[in-house]
N, C-alpha and C. Protein backbone atom coordinates (compact mmCIF):
# COMPACT_ATOMS: atom_id res chain seq x y z
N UNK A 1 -21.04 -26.17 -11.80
CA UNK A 1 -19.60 -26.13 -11.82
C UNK A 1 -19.13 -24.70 -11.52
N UNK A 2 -18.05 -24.40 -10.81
CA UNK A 2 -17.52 -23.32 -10.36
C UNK A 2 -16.72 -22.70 -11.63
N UNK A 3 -16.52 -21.35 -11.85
CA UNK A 3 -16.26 -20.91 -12.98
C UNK A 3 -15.05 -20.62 -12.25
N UNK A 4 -13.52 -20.53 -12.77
CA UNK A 4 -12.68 -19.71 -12.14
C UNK A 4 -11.99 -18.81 -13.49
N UNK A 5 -12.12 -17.57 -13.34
CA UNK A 5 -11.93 -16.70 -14.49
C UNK A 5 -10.57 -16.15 -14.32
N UNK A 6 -9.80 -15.43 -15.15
CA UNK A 6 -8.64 -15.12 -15.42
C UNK A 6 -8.11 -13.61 -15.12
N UNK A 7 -7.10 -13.61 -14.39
CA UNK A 7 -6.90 -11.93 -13.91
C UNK A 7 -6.77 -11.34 -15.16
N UNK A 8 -6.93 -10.19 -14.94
CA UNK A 8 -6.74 -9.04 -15.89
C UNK A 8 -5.78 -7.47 -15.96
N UNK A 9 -5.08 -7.89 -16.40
CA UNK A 9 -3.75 -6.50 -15.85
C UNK A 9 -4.45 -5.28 -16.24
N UNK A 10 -5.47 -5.70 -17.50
CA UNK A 10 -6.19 -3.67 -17.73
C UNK A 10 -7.30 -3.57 -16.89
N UNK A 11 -8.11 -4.64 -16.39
CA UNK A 11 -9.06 -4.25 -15.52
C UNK A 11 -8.17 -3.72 -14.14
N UNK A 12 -6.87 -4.69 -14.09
CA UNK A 12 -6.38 -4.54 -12.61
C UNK A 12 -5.72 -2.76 -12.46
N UNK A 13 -5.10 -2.72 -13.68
CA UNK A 13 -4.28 -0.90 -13.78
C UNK A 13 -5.71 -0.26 -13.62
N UNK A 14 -6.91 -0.44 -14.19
CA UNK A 14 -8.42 1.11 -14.24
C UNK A 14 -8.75 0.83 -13.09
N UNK A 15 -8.80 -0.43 -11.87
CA UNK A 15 -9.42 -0.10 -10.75
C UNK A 15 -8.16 0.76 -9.89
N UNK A 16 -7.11 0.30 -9.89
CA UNK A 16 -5.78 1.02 -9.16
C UNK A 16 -6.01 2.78 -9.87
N UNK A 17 -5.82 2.78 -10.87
CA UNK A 17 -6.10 4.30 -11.32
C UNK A 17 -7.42 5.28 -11.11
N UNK A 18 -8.56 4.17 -10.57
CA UNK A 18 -9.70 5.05 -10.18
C UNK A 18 -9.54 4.89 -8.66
N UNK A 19 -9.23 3.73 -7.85
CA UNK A 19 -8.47 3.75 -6.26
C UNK A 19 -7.36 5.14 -6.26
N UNK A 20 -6.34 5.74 -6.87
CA UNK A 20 -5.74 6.64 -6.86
C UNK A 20 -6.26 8.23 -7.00
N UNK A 21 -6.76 8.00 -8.21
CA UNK A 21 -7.84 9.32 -8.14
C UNK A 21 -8.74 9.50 -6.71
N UNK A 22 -9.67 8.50 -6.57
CA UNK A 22 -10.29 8.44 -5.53
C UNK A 22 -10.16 9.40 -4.28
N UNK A 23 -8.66 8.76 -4.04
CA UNK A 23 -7.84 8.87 -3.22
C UNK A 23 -7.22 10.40 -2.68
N UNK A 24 -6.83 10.98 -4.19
CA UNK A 24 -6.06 12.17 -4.44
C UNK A 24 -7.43 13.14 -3.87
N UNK A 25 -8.88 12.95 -4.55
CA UNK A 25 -9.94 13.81 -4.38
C UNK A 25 -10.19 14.18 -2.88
N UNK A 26 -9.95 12.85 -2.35
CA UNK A 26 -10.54 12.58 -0.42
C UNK A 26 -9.23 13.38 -0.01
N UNK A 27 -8.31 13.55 -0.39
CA UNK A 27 -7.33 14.12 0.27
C UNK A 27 -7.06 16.21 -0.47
N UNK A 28 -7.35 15.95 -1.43
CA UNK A 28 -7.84 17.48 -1.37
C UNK A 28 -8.53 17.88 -0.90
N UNK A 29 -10.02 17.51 -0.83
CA UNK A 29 -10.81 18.09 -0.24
C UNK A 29 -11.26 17.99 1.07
N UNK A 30 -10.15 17.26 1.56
CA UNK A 30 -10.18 17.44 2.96
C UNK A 30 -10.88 16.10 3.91
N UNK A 31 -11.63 15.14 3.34
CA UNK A 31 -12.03 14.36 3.61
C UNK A 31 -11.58 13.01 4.72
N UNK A 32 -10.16 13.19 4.30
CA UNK A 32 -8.97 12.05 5.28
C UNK A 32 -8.16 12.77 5.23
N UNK A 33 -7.09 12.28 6.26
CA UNK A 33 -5.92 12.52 6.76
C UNK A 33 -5.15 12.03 6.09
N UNK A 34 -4.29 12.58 5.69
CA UNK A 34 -3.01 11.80 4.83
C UNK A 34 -2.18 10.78 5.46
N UNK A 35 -1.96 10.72 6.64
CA UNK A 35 -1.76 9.48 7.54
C UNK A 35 -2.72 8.57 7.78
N UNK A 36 -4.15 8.95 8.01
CA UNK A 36 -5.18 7.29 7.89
C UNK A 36 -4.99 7.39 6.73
N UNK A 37 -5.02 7.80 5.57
CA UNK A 37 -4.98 7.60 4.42
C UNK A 37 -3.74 6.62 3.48
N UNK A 38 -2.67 6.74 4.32
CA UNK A 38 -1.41 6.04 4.40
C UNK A 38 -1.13 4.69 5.03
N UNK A 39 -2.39 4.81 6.36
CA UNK A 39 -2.26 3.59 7.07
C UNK A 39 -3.51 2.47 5.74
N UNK A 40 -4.30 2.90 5.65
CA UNK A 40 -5.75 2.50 4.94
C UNK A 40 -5.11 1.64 3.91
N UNK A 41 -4.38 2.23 2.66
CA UNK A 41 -3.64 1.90 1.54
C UNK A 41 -3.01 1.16 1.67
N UNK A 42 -2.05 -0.04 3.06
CA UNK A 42 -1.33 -0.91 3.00
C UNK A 42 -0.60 -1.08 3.81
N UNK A 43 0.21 -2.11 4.49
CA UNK A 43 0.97 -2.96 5.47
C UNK A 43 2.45 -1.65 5.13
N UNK A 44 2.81 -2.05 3.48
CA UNK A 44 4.05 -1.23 3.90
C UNK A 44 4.23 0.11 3.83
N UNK A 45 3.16 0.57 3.43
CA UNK A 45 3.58 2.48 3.04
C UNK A 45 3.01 2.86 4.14
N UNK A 46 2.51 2.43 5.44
CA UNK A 46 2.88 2.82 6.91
C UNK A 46 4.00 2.87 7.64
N UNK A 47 4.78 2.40 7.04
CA UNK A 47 6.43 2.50 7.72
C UNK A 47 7.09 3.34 7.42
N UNK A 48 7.60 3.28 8.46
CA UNK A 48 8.65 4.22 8.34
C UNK A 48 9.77 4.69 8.58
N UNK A 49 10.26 4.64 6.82
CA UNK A 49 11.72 3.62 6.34
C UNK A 49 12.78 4.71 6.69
N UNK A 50 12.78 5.95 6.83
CA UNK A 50 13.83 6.87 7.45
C UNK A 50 14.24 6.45 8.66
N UNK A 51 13.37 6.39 9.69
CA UNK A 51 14.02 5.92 10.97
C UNK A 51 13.82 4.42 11.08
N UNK A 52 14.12 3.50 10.34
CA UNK A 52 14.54 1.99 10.42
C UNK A 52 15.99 1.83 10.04
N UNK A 53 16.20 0.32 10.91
CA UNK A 53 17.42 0.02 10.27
C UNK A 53 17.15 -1.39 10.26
N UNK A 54 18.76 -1.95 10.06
CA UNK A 54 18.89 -3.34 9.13
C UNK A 54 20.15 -3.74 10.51
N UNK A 55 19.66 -4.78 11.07
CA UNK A 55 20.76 -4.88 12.02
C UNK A 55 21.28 -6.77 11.48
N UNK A 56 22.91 -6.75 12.24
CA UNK A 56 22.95 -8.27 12.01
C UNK A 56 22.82 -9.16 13.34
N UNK A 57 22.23 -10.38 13.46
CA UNK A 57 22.79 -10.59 14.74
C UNK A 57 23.97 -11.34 14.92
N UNK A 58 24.96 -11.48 15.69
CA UNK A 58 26.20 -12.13 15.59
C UNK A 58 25.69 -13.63 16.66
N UNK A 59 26.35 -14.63 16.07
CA UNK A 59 26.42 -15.67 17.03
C UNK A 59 27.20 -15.96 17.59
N UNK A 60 27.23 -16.44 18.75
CA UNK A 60 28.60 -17.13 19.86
C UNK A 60 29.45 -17.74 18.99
N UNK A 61 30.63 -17.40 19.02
CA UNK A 61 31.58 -17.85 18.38
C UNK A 61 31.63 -17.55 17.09
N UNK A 62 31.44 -16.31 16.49
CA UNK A 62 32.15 -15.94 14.93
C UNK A 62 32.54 -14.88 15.44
């Protein structure tokens, strides 16, 4: 039988807090680029929200 086990918010915060440290070390010491390092970490903290905007589109007839 397949076991399916239960998330864990304190296991989930010590791997994010040792992923962060990790992180901070490779980037002091020179290891990555703070931009691959930015792209690496996720879909949205590659963007970039200063030069975006929010447009509407209008339809025929309003």
């Amino acid at each position: 039988m397949q076991y399916i086990g239960r998330f864990s918010f304190s296991d989930h915060r010590r791997a994010k807090e040792a992923s962060r440290a990790r992180d901070e070390c490779d980037l002091r010491n020179g290891h990555v680029p703070r931009e691959e390092q930015r792209v690496a970490n996720g879909v949205f903290s590659s963007f970039d929200i200063a030069a975006s905007s929010i447009r509407r589109r209008r339809l025929i007839g309003d």
